[in-house]
Protein backbone atom coordinates (compact mmCIF):
# COMPACT_ATOMS: atom_id res chain seq x y z
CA UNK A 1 0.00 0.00 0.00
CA UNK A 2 1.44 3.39 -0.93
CA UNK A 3 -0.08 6.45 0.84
CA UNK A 4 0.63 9.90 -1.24
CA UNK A 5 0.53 12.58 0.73
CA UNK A 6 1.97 16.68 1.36
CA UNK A 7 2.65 18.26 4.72
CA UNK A 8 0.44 20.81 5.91
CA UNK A 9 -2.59 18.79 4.19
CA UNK A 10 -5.21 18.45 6.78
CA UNK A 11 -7.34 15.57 4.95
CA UNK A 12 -3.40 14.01 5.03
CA UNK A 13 -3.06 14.09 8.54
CA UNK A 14 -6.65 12.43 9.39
CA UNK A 15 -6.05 9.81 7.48
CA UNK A 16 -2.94 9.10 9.17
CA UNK A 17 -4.61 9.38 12.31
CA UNK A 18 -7.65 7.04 11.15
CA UNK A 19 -4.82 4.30 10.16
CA UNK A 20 -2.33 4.71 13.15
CA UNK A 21 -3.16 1.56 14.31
CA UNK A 22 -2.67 -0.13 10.84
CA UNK A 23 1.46 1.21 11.03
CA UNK A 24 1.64 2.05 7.51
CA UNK A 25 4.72 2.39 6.04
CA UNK A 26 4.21 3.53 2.49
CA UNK A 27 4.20 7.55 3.57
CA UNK A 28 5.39 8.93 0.41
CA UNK A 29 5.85 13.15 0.20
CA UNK A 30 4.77 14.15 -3.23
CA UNK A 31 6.84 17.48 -2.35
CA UNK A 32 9.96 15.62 -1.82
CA UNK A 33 9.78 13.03 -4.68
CA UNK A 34 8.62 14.61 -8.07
CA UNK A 35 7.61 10.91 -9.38
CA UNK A 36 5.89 10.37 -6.80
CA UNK A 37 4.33 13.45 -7.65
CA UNK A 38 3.70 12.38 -11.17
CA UNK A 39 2.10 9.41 -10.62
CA UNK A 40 -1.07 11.06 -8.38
CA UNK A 41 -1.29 13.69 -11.11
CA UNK A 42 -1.18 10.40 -13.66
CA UNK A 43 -4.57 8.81 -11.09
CA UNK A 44 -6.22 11.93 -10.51
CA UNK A 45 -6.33 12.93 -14.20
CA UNK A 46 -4.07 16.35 -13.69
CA UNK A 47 -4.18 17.88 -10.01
CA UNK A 48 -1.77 16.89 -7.34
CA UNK A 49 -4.76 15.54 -4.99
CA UNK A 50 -3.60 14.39 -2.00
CA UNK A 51 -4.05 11.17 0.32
CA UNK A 52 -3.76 9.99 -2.73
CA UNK A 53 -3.66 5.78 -1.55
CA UNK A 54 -2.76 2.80 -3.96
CA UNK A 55 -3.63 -0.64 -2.46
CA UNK A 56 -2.81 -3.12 -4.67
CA UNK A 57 -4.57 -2.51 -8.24
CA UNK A 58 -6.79 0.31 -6.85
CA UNK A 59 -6.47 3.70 -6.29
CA UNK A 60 -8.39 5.97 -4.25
CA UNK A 61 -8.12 9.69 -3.59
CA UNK A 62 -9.14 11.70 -0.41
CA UNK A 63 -10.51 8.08 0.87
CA UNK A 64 -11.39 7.97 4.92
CA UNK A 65 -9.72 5.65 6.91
CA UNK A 66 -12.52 3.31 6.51
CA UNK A 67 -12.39 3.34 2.41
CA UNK A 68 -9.03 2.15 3.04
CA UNK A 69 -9.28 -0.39 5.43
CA UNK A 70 -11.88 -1.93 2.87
CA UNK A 71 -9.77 -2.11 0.04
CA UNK A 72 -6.99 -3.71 2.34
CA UNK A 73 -9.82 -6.19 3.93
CA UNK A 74 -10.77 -6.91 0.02
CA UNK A 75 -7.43 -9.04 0.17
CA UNK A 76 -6.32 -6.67 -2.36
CA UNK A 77 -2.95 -8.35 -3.76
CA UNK A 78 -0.01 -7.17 -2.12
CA UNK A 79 -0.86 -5.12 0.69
CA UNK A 80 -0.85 -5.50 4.84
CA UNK A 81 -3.15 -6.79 6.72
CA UNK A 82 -6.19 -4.47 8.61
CA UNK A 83 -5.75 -6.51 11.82
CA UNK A 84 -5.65 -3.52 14.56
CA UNK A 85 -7.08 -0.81 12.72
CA UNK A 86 -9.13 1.41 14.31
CA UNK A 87 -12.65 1.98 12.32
CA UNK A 88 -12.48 5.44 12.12
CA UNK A 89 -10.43 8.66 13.54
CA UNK A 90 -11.56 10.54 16.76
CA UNK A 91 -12.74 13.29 14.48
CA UNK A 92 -15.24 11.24 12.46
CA UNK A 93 -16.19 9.42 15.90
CA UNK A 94 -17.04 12.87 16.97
CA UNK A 95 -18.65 14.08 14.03
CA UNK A 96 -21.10 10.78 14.40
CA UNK A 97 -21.58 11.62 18.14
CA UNK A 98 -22.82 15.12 17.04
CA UNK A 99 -25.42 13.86 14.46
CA UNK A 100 -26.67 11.43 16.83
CA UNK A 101 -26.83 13.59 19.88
CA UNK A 102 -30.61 14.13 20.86
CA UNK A 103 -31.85 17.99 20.62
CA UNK A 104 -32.18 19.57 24.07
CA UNK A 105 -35.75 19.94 25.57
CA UNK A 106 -36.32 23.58 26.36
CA UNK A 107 -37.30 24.42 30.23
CA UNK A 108 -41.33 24.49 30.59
CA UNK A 109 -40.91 27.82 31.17
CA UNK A 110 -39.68 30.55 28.28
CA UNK A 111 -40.92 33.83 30.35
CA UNK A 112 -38.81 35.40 32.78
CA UNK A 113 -38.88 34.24 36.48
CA UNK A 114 -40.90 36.77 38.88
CA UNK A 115 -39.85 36.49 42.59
CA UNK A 116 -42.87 34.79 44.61
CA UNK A 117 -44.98 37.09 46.00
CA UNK A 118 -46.07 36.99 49.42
């Protein structure tokens, strides 16, 4: 598996913390290698779109974490195994937290308190 990627790419650096626990090794800077560099602007049809990830036969660009670990699961030829991969980063965890969460109920009451008389 080859992972294409730039620094200071945020979509980059959640992948890479989606598939931390995978210990991919196939980090390759598109900024430091220009072939590299050629061959995501050969898959993406022109721009320099990066994660840019090869896993086996198939390419995939800007895939999450789970894309990835579902090509890999696939038994794509050639590539490690998804055995202690996490299913997703903390920030799509959170994101799914968020759309699940339950709306607040508003208090019974939407006037002002008055002080008790008496």
């Amino acid at each position: 598996m080859q992972v294409y990627w730039r620094p200071g790419c945020p979509y980059c650096a959640m992948l890479r913390l989606g598939l931390r626990g995978a210990r991919v090794r196939g980090w390759i800077n598109i900024w430091d290698d220009q072939d590299a560099a050629a061959r995501v602007r050969a898959i993406t049809g022109g721009p320099e779109t990066v994660p840019t990830v090869v896993v086996g036969t198939r390419a995939m660009v800007n895939p999450s974490a789970r894309q990835v670990v579902a090509a890999v699961r696939a038994g794509q030829p050639g590539t490690l195994t998804a055995e202690g991969t996490r299913p997703a980063s903390w920030l799509a965890r959170a994101g799914g937290l968020l759309r699940r969460r339950r709306p607040r109920q508003q208090d019974a009451v939407d006037e002002p308190r008055r002080p008790a008389s008496g």
